[in-house]
C-alpha atoms as a PDB file:
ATOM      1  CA  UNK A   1      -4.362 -15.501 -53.233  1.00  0.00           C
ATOM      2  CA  UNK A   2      -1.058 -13.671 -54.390  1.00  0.00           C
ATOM      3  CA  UNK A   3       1.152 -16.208 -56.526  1.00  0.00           C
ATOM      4  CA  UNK A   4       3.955 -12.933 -55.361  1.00  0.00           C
ATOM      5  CA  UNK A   5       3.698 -13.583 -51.697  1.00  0.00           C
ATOM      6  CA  UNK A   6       6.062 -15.274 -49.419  1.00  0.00           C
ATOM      7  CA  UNK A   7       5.736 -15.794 -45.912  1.00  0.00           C
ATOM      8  CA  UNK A   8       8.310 -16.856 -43.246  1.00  0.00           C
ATOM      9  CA  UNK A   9       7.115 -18.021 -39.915  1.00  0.00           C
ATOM     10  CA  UNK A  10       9.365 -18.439 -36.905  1.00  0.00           C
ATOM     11  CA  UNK A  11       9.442 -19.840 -33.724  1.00  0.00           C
ATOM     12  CA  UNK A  12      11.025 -18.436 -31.073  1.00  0.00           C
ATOM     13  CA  UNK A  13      13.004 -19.701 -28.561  1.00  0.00           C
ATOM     14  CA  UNK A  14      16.047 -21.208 -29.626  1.00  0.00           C
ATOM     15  CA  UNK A  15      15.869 -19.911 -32.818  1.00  0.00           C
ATOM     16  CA  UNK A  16      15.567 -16.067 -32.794  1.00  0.00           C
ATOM     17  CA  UNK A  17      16.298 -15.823 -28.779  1.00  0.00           C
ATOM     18  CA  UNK A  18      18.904 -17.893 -27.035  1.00  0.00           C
ATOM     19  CA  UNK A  19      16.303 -18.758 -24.053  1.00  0.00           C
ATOM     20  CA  UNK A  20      18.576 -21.554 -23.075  1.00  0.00           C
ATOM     21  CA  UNK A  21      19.800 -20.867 -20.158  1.00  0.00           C
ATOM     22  CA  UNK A  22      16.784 -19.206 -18.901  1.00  0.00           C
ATOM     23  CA  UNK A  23      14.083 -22.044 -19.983  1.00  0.00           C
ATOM     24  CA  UNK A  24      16.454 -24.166 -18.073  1.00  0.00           C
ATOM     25  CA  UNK A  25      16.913 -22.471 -14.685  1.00  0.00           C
ATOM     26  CA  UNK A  26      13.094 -21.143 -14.281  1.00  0.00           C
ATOM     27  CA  UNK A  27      12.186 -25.048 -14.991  1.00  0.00           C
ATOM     28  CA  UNK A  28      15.136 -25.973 -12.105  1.00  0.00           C
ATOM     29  CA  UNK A  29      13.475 -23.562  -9.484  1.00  0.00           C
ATOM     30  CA  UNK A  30       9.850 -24.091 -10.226  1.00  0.00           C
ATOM     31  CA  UNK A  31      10.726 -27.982  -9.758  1.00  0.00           C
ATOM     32  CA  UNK A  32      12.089 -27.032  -6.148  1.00  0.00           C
ATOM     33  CA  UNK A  33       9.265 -24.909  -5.792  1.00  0.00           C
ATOM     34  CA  UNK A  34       6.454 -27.713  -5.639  1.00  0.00           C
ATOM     35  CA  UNK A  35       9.190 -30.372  -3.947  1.00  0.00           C
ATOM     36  CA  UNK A  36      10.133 -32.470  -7.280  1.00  0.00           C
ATOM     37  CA  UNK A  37      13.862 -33.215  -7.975  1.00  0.00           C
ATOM     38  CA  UNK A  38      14.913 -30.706 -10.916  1.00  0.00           C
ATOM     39  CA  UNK A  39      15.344 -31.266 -14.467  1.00  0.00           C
ATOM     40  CA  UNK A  40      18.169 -32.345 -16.174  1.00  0.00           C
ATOM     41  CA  UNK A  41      19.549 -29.968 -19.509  1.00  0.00           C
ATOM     42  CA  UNK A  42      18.282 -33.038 -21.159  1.00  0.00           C
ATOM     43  CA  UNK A  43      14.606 -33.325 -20.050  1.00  0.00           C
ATOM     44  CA  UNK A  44      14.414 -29.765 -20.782  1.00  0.00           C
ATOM     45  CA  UNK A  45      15.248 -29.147 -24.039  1.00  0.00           C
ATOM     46  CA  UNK A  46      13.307 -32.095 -25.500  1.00  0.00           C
ATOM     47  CA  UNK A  47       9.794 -29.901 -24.241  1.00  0.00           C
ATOM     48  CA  UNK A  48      10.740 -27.005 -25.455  1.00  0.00           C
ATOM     49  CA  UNK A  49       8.496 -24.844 -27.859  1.00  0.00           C
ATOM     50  CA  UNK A  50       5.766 -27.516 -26.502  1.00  0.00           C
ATOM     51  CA  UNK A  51       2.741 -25.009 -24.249  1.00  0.00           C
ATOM     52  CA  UNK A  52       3.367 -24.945 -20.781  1.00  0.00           C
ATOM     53  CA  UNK A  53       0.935 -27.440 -19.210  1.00  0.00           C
ATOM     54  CA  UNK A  54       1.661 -30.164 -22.242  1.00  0.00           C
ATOM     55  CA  UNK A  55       5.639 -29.424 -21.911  1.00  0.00           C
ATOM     56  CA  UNK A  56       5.716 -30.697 -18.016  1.00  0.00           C
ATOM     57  CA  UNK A  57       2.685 -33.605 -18.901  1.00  0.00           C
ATOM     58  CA  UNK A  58       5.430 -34.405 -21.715  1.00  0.00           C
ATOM     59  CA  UNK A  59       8.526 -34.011 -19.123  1.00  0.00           C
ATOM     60  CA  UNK A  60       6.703 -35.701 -16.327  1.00  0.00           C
ATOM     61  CA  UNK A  61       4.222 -38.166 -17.297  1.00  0.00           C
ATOM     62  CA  UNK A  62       3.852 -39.267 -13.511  1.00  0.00           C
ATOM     63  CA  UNK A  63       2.366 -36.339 -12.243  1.00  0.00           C
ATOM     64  CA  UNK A  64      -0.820 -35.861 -10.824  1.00  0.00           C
ATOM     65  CA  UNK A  65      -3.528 -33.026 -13.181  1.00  0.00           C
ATOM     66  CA  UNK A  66      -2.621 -31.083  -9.921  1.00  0.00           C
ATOM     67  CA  UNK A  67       0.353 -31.534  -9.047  1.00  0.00           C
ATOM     68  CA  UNK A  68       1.619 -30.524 -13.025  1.00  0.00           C
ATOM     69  CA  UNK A  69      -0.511 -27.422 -12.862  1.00  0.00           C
ATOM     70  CA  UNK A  70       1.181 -26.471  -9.787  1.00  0.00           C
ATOM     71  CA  UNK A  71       4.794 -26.835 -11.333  1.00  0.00           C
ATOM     72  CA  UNK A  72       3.335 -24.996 -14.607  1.00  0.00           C
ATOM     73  CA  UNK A  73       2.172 -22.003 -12.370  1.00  0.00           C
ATOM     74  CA  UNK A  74       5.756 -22.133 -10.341  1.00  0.00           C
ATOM     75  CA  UNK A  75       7.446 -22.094 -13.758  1.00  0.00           C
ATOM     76  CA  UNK A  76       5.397 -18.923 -14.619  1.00  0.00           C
ATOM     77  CA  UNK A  77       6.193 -17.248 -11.683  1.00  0.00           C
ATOM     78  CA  UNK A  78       9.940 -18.247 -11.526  1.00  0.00           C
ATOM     79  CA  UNK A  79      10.342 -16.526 -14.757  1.00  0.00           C
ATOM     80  CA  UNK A  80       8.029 -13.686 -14.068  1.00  0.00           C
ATOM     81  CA  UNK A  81      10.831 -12.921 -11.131  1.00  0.00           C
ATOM     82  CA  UNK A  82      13.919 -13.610 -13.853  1.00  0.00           C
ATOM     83  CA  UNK A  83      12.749 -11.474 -16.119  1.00  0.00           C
ATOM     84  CA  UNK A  84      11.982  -8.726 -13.249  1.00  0.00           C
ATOM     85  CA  UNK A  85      15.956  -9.098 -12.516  1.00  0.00           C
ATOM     86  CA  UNK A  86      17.193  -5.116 -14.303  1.00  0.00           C
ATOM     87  CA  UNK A  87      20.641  -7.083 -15.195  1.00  0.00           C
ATOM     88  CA  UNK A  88      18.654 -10.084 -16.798  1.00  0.00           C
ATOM     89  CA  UNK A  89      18.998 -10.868 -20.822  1.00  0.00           C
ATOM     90  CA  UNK A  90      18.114 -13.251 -23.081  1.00  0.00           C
ATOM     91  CA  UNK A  91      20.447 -12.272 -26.138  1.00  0.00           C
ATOM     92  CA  UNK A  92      19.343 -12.585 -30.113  1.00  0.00           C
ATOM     93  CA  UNK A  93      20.921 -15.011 -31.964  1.00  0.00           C
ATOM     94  CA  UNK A  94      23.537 -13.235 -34.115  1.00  0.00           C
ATOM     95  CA  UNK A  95      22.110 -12.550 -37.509  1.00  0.00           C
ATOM     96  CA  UNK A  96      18.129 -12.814 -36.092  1.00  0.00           C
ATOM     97  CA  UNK A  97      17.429  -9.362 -35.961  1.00  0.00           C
ATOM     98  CA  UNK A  98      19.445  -8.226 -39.038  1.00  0.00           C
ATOM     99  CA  UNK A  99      17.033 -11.092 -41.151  1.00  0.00           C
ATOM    100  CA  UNK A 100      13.670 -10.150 -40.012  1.00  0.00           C
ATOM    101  CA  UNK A 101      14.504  -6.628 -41.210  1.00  0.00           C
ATOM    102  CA  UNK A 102      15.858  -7.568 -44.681  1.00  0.00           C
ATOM    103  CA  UNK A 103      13.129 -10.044 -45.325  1.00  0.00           C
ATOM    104  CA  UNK A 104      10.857  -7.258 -44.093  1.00  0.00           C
ATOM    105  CA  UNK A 105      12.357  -4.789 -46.470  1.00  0.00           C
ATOM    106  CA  UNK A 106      12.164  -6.815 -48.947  1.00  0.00           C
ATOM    107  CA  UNK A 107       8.514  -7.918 -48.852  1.00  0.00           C
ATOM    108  CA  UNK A 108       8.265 -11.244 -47.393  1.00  0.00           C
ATOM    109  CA  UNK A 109       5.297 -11.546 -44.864  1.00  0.00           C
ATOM    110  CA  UNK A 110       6.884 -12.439 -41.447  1.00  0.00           C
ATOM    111  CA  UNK A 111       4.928 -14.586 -38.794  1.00  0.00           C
ATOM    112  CA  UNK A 112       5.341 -16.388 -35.347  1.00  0.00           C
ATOM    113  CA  UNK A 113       4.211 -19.887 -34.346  1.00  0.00           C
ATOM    114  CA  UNK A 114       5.690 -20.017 -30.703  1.00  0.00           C
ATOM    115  CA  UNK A 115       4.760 -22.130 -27.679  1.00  0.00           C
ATOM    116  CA  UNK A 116       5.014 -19.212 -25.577  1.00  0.00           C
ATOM    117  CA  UNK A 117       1.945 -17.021 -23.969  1.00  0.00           C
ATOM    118  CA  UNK A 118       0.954 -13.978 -25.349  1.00  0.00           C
ATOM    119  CA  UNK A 119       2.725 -11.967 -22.754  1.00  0.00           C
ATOM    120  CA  UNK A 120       5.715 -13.698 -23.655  1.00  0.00           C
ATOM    121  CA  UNK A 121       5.522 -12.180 -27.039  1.00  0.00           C
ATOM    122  CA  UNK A 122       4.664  -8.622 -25.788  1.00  0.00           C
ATOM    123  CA  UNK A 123       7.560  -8.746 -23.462  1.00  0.00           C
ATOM    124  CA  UNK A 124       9.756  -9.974 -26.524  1.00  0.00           C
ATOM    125  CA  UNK A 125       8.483  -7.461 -28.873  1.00  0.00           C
ATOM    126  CA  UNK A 126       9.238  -4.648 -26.666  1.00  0.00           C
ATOM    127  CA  UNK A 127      12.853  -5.926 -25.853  1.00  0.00           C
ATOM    128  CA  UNK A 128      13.555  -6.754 -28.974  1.00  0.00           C
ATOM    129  CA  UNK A 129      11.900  -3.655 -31.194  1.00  0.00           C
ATOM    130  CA  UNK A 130       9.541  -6.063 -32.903  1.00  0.00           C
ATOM    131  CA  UNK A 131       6.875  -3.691 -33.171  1.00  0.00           C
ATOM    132  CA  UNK A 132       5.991  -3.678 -36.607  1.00  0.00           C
ATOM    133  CA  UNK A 133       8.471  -6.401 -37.797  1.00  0.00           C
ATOM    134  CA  UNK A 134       5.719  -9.717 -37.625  1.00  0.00           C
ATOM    135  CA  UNK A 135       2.939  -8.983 -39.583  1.00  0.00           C
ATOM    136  CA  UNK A 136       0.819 -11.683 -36.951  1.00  0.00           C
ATOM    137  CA  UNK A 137       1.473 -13.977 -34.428  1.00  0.00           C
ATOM    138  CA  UNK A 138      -0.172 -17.314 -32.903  1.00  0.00           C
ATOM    139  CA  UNK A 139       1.198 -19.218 -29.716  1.00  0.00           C
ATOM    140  CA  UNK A 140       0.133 -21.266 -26.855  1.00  0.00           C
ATOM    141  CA  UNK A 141      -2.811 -19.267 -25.843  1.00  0.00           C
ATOM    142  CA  UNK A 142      -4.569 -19.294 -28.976  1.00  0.00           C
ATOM    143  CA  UNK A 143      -5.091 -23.063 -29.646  1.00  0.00           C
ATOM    144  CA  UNK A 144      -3.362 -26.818 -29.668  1.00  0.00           C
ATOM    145  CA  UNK A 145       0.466 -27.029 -29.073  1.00  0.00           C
ATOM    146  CA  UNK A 146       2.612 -27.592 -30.837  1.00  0.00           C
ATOM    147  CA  UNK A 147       3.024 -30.290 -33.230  1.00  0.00           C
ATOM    148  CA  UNK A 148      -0.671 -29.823 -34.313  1.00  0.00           C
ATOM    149  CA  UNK A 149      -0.415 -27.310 -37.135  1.00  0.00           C
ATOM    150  CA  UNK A 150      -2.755 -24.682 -35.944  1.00  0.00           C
ATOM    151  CA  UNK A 151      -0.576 -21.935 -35.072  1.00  0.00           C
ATOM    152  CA  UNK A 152       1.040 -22.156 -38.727  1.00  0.00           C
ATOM    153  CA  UNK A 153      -2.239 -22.615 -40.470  1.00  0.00           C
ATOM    154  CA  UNK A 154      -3.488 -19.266 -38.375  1.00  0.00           C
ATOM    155  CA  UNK A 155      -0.791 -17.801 -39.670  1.00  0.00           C
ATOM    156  CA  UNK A 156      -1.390 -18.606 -43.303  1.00  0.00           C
ATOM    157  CA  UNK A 157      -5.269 -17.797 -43.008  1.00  0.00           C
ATOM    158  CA  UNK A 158      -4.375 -14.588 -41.471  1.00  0.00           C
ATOM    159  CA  UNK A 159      -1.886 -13.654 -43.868  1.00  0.00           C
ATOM    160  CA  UNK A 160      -3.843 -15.113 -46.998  1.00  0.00           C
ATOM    161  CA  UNK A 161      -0.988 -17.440 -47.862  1.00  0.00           C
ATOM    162  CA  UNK A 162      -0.881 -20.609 -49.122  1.00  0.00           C
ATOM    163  CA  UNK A 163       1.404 -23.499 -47.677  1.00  0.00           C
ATOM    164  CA  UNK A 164       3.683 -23.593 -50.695  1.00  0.00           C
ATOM    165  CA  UNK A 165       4.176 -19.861 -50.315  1.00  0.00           C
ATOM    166  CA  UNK A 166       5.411 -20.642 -46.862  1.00  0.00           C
ATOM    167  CA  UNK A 167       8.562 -21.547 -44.920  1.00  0.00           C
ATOM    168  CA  UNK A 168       8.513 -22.480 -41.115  1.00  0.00           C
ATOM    169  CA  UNK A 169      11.987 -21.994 -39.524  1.00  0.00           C
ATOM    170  CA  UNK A 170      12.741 -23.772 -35.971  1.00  0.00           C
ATOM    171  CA  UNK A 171      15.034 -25.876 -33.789  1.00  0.00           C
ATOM    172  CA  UNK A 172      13.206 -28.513 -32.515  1.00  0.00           C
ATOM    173  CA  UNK A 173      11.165 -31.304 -33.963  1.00  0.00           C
ATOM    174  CA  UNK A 174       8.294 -29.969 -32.656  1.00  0.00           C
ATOM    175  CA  UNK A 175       8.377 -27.195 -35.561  1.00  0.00           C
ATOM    176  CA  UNK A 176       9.476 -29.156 -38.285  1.00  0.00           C
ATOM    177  CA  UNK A 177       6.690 -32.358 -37.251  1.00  0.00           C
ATOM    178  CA  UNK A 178       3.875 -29.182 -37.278  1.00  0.00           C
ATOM    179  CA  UNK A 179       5.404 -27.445 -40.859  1.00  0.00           C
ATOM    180  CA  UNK A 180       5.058 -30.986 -42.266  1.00  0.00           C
ATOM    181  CA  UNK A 181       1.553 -31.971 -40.817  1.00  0.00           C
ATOM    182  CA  UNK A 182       0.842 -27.979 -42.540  1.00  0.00           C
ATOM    183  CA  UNK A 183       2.361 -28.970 -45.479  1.00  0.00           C
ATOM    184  CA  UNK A 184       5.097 -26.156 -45.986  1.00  0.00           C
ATOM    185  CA  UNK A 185       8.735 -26.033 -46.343  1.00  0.00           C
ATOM    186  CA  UNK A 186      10.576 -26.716 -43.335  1.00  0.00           C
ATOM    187  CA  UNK A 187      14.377 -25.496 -42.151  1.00  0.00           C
ATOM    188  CA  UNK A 188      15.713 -26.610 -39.373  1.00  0.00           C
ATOM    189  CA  UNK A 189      18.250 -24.307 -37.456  1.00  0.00           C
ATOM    190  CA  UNK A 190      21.064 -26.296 -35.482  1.00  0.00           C
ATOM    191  CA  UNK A 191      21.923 -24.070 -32.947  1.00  0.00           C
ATOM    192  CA  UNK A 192      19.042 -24.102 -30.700  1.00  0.00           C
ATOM    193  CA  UNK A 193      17.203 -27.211 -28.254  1.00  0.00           C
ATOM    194  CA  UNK A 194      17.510 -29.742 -30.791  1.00  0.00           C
ATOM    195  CA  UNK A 195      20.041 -31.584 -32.523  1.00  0.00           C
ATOM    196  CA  UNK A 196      20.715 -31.800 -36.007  1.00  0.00           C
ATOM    197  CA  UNK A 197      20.154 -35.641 -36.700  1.00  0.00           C
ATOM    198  CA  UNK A 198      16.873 -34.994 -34.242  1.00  0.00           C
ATOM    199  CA  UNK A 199      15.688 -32.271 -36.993  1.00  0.00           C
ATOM    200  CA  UNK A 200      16.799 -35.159 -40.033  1.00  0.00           C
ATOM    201  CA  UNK A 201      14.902 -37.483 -38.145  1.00  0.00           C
ATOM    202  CA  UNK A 202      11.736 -35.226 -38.183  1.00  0.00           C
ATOM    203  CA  UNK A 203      12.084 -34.677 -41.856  1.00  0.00           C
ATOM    204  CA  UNK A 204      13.317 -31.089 -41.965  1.00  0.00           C
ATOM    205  CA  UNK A 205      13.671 -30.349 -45.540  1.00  0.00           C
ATOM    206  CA  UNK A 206      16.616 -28.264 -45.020  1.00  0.00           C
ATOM    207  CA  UNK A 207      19.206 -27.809 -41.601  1.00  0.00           C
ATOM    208  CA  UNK A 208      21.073 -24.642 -41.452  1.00  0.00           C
ATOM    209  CA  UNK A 209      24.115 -24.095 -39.272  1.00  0.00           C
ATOM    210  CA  UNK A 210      24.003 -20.390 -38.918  1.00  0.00           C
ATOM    211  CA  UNK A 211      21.871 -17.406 -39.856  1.00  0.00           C
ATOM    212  CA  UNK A 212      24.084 -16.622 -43.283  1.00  0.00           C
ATOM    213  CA  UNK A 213      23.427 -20.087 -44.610  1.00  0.00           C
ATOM    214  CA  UNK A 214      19.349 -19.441 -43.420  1.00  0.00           C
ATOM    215  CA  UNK A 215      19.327 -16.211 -45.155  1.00  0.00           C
ATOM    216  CA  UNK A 216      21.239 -17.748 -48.751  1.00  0.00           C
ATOM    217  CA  UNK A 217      18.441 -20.538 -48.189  1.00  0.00           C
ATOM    218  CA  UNK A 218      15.778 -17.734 -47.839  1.00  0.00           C
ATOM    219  CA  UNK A 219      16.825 -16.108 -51.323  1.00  0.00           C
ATOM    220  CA  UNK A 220      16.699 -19.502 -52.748  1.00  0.00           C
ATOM    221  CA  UNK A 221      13.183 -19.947 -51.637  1.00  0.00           C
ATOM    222  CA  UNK A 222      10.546 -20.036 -54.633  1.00  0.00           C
ATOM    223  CA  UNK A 223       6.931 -20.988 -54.427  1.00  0.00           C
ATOM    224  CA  UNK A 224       6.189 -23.690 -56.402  1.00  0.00           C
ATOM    225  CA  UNK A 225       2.758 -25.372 -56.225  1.00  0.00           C
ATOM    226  CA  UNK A 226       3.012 -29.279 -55.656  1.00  0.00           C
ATOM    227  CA  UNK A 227       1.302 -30.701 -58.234  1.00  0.00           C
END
């Protein structure tokens, strides 16, 4: 393998896309949906970047097999209908799309590690222009959630990049426990579901506060092998 390359691999929501609000209220209405009282801001954004079916066993622990499938299914279809909503947007976070195309540009390999499905990632990458831009992908359809490190070790064996060539960027402790188990640098971004002592506690190596203090850590970034 390359001793040149370098490979960043995002997450998604609440990191590159502001999905807040819109996790939030699909989760709200799907509750209603199969008659349970709806999430709090707080239950919500501790499951997030979790796959579907795990996120509401994690959320609600005292559901039946059944009765969580049913919620997960409402929860697709209440965002299927958001999304199908012309004056409906889930904004960038300032600075996202300006990074991927410098780091592009300037030869890092770019990859995903999100909990969402695969047609949440086509949907994203035609919004957003991504064709092109992530040079591979893994989410929740392709293997365990989130924090089990398989979506960032795809992404490596894909890519042919070792994990001290790599850098896993996310907001919740979900991606910095899985960049850890993975072995790989870890930043933390403080603007998203979690909080910044939450990402300390997880053992981010780094916690950024906006995207210009991600992209000076970025340039900073040089593979070193750990002895």
């Amino acid at each position: 393998m390359s001793s040149s390359l370098k490979l960043a691999v995002w997450d998604v929501d609440g990191t590159l896309v502001d999905s807040r609000a819109s996790i939030f209220k699909a989760l709200q209405d799907a509750a209603v949906e199969v008659g349970l009282e709806a999430p709090t801001y707080e239950d919500v954004r501790q499951i997030v970047g979790l796959s579907l079916l795990e996120a509401v066993r994690r959320m609600r622990p005292d559901l039946a097999p059944d009765h969580a499938a049913a919620y997960a299914a409402a929860y697709k279809q209440a965002f299927i209908r958001m999304h199908a909503d012309p004056d409906f947007h889930e904004p960038l976070y300032p600075g996202a799309g300006d990074t991927l195309r410098r780091l592009k540009q300037e030869g890092w390999l770019i990859g995903m590690a999100t909990g969402k499905s695969r047609r949440g990632i086509d949907r994203n990458t035609a919004v957003y222009g991504w064709d092109g831009v992530f040079d591979t992908s893994f989410c929740a359809d392709d293997g365990p959630s989130k924090p089990h490190p398989h979506m960032l070790e795809c992404n490596m064996l894909a890519l042919g990049v070792d994990p001290h060539q790599t850098v896993m960027i996310g907001d919740t402790a979900h991606d910095i426990h899985m960049g850890r188990q993975a072995k790989v640098q870890t930043i933390g971004v403080s603007w998203g579901f979690h909080t910044t002592e939450e990402l300390q506690a997880a053992g981010a190596d780094l916690i950024v506060h906006d995207f210009a203090q991600l992209n000076a850590a970025l340039d900073a970034f040089v593979p070193e092998r750990v002895s």
